[in-house]
N, C-alpha and C. Protein backbone atom coordinates (compact mmCIF):
# COMPACT_ATOMS: atom_id res chain seq x y z
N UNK A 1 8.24 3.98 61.57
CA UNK A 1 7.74 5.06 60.74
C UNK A 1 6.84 4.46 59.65
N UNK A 2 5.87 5.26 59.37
CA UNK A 2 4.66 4.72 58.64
C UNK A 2 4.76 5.35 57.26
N UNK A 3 4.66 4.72 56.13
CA UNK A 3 4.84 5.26 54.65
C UNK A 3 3.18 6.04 54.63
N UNK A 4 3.46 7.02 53.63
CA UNK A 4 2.38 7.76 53.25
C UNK A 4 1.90 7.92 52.34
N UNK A 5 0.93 8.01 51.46
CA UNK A 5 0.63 8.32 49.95
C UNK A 5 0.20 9.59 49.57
N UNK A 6 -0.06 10.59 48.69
CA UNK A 6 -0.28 11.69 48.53
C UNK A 6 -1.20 12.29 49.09
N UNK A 7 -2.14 11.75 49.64
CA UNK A 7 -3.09 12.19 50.41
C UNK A 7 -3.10 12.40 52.37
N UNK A 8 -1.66 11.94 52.50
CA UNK A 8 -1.12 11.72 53.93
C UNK A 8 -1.82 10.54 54.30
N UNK A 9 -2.71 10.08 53.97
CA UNK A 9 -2.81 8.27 54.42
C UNK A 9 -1.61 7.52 54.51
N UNK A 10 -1.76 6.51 55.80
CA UNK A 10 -0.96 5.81 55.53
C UNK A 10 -1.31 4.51 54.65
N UNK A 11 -0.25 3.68 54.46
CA UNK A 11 -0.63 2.09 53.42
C UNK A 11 -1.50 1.64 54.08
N UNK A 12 -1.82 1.58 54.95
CA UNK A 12 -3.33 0.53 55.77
C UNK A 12 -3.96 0.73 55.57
N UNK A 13 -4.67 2.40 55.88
CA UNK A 13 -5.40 3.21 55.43
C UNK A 13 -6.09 2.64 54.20
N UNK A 14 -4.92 3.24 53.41
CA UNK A 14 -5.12 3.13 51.69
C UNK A 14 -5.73 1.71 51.56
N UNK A 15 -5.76 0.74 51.98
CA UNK A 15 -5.83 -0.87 51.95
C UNK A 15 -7.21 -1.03 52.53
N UNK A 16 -7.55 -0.59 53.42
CA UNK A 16 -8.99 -0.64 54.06
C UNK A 16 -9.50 0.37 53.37
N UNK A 17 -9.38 1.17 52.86
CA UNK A 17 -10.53 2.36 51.88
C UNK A 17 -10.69 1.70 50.94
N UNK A 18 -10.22 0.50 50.27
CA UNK A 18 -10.30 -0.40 49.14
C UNK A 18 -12.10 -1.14 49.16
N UNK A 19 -13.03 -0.55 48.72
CA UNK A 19 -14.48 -0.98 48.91
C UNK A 19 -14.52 -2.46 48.30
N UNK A 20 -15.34 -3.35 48.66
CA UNK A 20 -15.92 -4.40 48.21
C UNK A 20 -15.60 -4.39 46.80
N UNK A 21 -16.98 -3.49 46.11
CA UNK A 21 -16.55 -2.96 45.04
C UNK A 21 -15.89 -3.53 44.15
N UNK A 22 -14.65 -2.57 44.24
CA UNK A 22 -13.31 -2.39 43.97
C UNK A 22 -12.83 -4.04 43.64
N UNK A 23 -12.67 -4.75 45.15
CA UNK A 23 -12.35 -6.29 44.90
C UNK A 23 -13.10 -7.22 43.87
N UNK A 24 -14.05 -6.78 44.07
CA UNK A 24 -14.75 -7.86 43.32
C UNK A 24 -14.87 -7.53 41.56
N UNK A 25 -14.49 -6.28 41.04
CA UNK A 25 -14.08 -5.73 39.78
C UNK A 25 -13.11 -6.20 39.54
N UNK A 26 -12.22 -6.01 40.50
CA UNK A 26 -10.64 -6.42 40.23
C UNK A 26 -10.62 -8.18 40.18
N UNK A 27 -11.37 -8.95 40.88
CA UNK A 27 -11.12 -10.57 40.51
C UNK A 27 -12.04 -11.07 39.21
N UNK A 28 -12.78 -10.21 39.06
CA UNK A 28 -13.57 -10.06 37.70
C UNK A 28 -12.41 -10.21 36.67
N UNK A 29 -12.04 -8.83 36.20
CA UNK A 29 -10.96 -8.92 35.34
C UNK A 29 -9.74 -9.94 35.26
N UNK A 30 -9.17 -10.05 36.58
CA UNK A 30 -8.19 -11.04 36.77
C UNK A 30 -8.91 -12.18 35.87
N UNK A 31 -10.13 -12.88 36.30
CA UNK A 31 -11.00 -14.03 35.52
C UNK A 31 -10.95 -13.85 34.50
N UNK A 32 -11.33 -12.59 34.07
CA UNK A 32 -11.51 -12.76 32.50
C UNK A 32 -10.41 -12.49 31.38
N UNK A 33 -9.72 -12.40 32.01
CA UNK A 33 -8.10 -12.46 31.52
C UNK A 33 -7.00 -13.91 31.55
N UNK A 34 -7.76 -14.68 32.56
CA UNK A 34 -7.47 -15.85 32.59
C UNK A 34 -8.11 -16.84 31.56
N UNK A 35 -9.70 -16.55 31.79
CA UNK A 35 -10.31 -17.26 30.61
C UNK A 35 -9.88 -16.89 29.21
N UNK A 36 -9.45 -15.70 29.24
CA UNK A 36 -9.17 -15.18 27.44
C UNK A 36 -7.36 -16.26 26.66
N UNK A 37 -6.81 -16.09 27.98
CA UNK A 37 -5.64 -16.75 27.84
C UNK A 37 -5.76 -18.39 27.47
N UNK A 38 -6.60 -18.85 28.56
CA UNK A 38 -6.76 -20.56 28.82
C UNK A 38 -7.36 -20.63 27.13
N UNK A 39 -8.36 -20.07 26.62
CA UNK A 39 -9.04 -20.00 25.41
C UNK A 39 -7.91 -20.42 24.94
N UNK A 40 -7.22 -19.37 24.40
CA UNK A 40 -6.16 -19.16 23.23
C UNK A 40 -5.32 -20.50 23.25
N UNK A 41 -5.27 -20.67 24.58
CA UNK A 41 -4.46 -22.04 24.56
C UNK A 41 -4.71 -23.25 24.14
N UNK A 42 -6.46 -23.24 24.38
CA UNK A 42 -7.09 -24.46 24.18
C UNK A 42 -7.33 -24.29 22.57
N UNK A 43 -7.33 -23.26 22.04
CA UNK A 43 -7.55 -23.39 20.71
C UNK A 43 -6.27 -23.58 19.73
N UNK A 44 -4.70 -23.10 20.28
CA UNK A 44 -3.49 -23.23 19.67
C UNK A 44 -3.40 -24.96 19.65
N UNK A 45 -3.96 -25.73 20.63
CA UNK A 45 -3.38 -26.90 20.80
C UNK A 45 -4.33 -27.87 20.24
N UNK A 46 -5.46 -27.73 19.81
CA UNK A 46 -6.42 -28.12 19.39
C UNK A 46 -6.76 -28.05 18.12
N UNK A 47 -6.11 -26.97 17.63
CA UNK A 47 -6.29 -26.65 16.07
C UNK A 47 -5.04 -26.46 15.59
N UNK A 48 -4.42 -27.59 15.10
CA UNK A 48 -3.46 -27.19 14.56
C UNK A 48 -3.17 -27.05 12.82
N UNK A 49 -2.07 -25.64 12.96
CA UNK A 49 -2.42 -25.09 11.35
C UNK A 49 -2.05 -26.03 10.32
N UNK A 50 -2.67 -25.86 9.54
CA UNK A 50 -2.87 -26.70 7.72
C UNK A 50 -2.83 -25.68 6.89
N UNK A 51 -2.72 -26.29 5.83
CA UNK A 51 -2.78 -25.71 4.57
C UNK A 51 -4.44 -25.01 4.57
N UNK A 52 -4.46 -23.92 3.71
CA UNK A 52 -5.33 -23.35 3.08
C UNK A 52 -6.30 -24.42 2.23
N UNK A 53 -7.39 -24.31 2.05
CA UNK A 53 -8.22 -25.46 1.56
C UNK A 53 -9.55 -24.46 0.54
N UNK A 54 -9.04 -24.30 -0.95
CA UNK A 54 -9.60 -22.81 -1.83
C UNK A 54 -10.47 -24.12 -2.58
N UNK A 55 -12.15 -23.68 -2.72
CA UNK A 55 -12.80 -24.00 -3.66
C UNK A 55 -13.46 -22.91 -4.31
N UNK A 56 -13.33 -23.24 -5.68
CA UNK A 56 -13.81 -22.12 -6.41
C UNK A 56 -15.56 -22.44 -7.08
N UNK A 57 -16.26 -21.21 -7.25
CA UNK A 57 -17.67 -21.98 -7.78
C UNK A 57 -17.90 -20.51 -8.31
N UNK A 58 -18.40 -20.92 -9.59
CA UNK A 58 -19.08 -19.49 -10.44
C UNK A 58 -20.70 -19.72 -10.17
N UNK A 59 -20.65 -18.08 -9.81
CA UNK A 59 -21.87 -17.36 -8.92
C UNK A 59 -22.84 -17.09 -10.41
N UNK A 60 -22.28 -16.40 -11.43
CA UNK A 60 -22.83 -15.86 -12.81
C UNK A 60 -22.09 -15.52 -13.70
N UNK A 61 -22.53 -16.18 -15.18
CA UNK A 61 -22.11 -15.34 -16.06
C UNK A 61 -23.01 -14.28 -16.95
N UNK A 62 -22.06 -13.33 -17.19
CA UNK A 62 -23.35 -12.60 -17.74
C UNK A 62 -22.07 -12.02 -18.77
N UNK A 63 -23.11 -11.23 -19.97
CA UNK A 63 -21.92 -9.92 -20.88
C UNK A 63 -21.85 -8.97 -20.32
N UNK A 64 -20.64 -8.78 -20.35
CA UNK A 64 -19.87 -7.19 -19.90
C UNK A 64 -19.56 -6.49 -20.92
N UNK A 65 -19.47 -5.23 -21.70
CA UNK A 65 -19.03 -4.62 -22.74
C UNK A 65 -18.82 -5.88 -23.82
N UNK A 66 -17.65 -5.44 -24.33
CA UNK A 66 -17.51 -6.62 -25.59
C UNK A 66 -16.73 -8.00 -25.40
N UNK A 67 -17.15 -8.20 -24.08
CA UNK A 67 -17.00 -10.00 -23.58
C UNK A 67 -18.16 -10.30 -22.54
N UNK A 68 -17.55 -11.18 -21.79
CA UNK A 68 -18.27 -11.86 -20.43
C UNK A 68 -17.60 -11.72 -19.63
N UNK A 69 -18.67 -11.90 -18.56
CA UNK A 69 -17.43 -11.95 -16.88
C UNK A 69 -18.18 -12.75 -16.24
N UNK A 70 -17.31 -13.83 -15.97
CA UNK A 70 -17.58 -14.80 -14.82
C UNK A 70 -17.13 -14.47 -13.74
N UNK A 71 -18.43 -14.22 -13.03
CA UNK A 71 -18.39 -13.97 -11.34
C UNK A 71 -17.94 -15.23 -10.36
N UNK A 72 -17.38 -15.06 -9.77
CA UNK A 72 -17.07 -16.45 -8.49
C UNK A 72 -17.04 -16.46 -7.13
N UNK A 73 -17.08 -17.50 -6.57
CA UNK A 73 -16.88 -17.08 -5.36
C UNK A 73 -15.83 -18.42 -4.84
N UNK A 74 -14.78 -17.52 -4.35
CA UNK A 74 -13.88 -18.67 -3.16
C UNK A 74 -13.88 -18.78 -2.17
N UNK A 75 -13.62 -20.00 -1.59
CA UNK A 75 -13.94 -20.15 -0.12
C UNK A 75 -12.56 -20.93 0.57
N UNK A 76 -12.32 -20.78 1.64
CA UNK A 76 -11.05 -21.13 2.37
C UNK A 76 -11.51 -21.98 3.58
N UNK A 77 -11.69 -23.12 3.48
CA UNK A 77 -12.61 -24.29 4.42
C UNK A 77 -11.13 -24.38 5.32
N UNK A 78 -9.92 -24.29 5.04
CA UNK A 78 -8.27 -24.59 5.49
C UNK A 78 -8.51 -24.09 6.68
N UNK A 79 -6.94 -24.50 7.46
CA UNK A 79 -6.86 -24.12 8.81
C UNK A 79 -5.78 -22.72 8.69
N UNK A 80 -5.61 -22.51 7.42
CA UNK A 80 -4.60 -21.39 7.54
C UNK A 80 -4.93 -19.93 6.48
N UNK A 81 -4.64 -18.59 7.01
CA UNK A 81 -5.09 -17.81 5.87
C UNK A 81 -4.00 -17.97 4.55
N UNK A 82 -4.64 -17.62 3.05
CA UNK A 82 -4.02 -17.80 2.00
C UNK A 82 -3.72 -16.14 1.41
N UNK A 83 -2.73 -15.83 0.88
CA UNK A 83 -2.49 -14.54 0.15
C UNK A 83 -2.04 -14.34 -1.16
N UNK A 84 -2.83 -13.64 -2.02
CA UNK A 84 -2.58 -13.55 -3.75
C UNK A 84 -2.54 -15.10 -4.25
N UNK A 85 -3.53 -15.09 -3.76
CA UNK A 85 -4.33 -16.65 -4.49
C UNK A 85 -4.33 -16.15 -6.09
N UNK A 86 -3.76 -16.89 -7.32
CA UNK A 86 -3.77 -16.84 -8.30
C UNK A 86 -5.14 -17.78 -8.93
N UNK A 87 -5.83 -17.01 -9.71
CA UNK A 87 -7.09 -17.60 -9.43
C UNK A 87 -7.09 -18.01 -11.32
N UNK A 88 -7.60 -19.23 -11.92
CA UNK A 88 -7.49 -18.97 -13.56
C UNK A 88 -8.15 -19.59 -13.67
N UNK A 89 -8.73 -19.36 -14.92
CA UNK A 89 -9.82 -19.97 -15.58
C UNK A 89 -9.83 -20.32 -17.27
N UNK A 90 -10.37 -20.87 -17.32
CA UNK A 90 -10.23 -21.48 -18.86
C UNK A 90 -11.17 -21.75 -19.78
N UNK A 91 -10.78 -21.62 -20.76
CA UNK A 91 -12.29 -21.94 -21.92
C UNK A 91 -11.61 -23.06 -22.70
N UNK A 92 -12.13 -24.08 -22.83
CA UNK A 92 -12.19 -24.76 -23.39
C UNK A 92 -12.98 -25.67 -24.74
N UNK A 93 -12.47 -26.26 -25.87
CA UNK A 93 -13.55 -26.64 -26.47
C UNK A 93 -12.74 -27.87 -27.12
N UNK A 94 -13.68 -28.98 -26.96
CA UNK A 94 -13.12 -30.48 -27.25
C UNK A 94 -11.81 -30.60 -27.07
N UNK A 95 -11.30 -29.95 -25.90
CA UNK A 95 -10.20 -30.67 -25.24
C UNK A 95 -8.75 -29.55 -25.49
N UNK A 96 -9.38 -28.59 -26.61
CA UNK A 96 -7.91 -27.35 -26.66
C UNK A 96 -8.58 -26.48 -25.94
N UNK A 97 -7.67 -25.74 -25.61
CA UNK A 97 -7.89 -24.40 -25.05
C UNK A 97 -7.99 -23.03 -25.98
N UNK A 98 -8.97 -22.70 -25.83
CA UNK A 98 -9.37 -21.57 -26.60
C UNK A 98 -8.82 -19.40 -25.59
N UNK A 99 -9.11 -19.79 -24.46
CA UNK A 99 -8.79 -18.57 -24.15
C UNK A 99 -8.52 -18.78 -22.44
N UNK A 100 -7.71 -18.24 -21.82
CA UNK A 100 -7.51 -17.70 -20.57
C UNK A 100 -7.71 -16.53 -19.59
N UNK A 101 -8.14 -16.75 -18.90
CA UNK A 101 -8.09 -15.24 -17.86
C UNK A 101 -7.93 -15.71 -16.50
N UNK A 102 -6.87 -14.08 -16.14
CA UNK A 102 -6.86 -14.53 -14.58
C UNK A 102 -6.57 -13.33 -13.44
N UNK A 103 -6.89 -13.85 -12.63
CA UNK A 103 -6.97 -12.78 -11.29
C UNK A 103 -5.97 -13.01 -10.24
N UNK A 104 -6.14 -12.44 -9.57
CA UNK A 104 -5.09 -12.41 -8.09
C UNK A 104 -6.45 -12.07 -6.73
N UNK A 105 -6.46 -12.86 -6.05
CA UNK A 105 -7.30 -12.48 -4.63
C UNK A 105 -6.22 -12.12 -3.62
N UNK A 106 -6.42 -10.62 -3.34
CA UNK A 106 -5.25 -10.53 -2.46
C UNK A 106 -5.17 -10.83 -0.89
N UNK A 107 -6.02 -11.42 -0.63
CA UNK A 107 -6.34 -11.78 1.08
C UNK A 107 -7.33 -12.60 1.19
N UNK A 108 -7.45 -14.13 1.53
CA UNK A 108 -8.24 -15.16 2.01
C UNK A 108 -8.29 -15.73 3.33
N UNK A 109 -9.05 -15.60 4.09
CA UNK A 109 -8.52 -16.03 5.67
C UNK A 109 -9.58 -17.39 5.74
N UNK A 110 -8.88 -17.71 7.09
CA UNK A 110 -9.39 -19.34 7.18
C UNK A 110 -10.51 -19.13 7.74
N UNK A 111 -11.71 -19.95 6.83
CA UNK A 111 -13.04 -19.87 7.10
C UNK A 111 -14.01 -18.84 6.38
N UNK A 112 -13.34 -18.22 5.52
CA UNK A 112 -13.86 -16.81 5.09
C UNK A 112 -14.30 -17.51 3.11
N UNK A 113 -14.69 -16.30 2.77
CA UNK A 113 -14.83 -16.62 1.28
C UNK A 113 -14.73 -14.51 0.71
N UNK A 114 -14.47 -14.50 -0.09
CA UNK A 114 -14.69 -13.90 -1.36
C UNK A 114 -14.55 -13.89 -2.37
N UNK A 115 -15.19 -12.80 -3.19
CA UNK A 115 -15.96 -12.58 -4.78
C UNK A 115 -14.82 -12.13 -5.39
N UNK A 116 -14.93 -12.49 -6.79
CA UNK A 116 -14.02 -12.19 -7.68
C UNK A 116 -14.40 -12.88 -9.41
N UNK A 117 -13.92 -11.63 -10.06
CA UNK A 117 -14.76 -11.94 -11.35
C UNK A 117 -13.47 -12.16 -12.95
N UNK A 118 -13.87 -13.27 -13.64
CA UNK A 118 -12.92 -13.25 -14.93
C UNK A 118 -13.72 -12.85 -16.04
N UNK A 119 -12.84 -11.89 -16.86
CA UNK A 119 -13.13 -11.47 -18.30
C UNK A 119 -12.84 -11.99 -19.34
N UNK A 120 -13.63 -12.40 -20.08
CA UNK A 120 -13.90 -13.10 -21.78
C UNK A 120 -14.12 -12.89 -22.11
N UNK A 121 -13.44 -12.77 -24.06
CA UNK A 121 -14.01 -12.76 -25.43
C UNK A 121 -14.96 -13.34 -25.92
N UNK A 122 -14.56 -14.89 -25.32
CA UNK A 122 -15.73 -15.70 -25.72
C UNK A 122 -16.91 -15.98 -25.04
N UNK A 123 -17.92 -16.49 -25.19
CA UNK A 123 -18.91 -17.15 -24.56
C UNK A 123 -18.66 -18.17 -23.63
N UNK A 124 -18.71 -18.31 -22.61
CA UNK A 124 -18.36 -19.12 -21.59
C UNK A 124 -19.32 -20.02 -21.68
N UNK A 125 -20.52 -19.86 -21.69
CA UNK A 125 -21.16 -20.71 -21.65
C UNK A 125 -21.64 -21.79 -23.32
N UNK A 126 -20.66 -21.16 -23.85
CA UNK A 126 -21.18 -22.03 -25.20
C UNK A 126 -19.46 -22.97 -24.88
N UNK A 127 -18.69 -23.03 -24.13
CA UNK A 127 -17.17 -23.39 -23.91
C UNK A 127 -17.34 -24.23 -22.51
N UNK A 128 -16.46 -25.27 -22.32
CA UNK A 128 -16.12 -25.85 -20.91
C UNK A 128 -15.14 -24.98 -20.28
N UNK A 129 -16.04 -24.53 -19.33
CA UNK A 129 -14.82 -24.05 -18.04
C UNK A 129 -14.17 -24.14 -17.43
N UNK A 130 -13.01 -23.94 -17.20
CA UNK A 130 -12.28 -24.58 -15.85
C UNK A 130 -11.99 -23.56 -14.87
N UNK A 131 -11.89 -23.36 -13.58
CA UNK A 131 -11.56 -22.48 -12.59
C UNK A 131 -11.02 -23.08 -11.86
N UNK A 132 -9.45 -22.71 -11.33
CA UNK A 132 -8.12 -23.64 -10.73
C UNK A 132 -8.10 -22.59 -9.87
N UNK A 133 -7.60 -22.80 -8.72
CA UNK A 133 -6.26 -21.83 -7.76
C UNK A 133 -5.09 -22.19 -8.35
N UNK A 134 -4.59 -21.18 -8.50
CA UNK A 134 -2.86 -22.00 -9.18
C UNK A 134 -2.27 -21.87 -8.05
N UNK A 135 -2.31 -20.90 -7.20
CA UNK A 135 -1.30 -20.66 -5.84
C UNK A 135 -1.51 -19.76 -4.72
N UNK A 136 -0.71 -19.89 -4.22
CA UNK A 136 -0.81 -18.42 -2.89
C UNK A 136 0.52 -18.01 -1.84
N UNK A 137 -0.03 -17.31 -1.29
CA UNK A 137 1.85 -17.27 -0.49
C UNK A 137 0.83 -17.25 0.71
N UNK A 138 2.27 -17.09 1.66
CA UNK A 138 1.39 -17.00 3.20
C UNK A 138 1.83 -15.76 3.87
N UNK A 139 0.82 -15.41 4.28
CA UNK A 139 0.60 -14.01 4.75
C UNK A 139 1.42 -13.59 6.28
């Protein structure tokens, strides 16, 4: 006895109505599902994760209302993404510290950069700056 499919074909049937086509779509995908995998693999074993790697560099300062804001930009050169990067900065003058400000970047991924800006009383540019990462968690 011969199995049937909804159309009263039998399985052979159904198997030979299968066009060229059809096969050659279907080993397509199979491929490219193989290559997407082999990738992932070759890149898990090849890159293995590190620490986050944050440099900071001010883009501009300019006045904002009744201070300044130093614009920046961070960058994540690391093999791993960083989260609520504590970002600070400092004014300095002959060696005390005159004023602080600081931010939080809430999402840094590896290879990526973004903008982020600190607010001052004082003149930044009449002061030595400092701009640190203090930290981050992992995402």
């Amino acid at each position: 006895m011969t199995s049937t499919d909804r159309n009263g074909r039998g399985r052979r049937e159904a198997l030979e109505a299968t066009s060229p086509l059809e096969w050659l779509v279907a080993a397509l995908g199979a491929l490219l599902v193989l290559f997407a995998v082999g990738s992932m693999a070759y890149f898990a074993m090849n890159h293995p994760e590190g620490p986050p790697q944050v440099s900071l560099e001010v883009t501009e300062i300019r006045s904002s209302g009744e201070g300044y804001l130093v614009s920046f930009e961070a960058k994540n050169t690391g093999r791993s993404t960083a989260a609520g990067i504590v970002v600070t900065g400092t004014l300095t003058s002959g060696g005390e510290p005159i004023e602080e400000s600081e931010v939080t970047l809430d999402y840094l991924p590896q290879d990526s950069e973004r903008r982020g800006g600190l607010f001052f009383r004082e003149d930044p540019a009449a002061h030595d700056l400092d701009l640190r990462a203090q930290g981050y968690s992992k995402p």
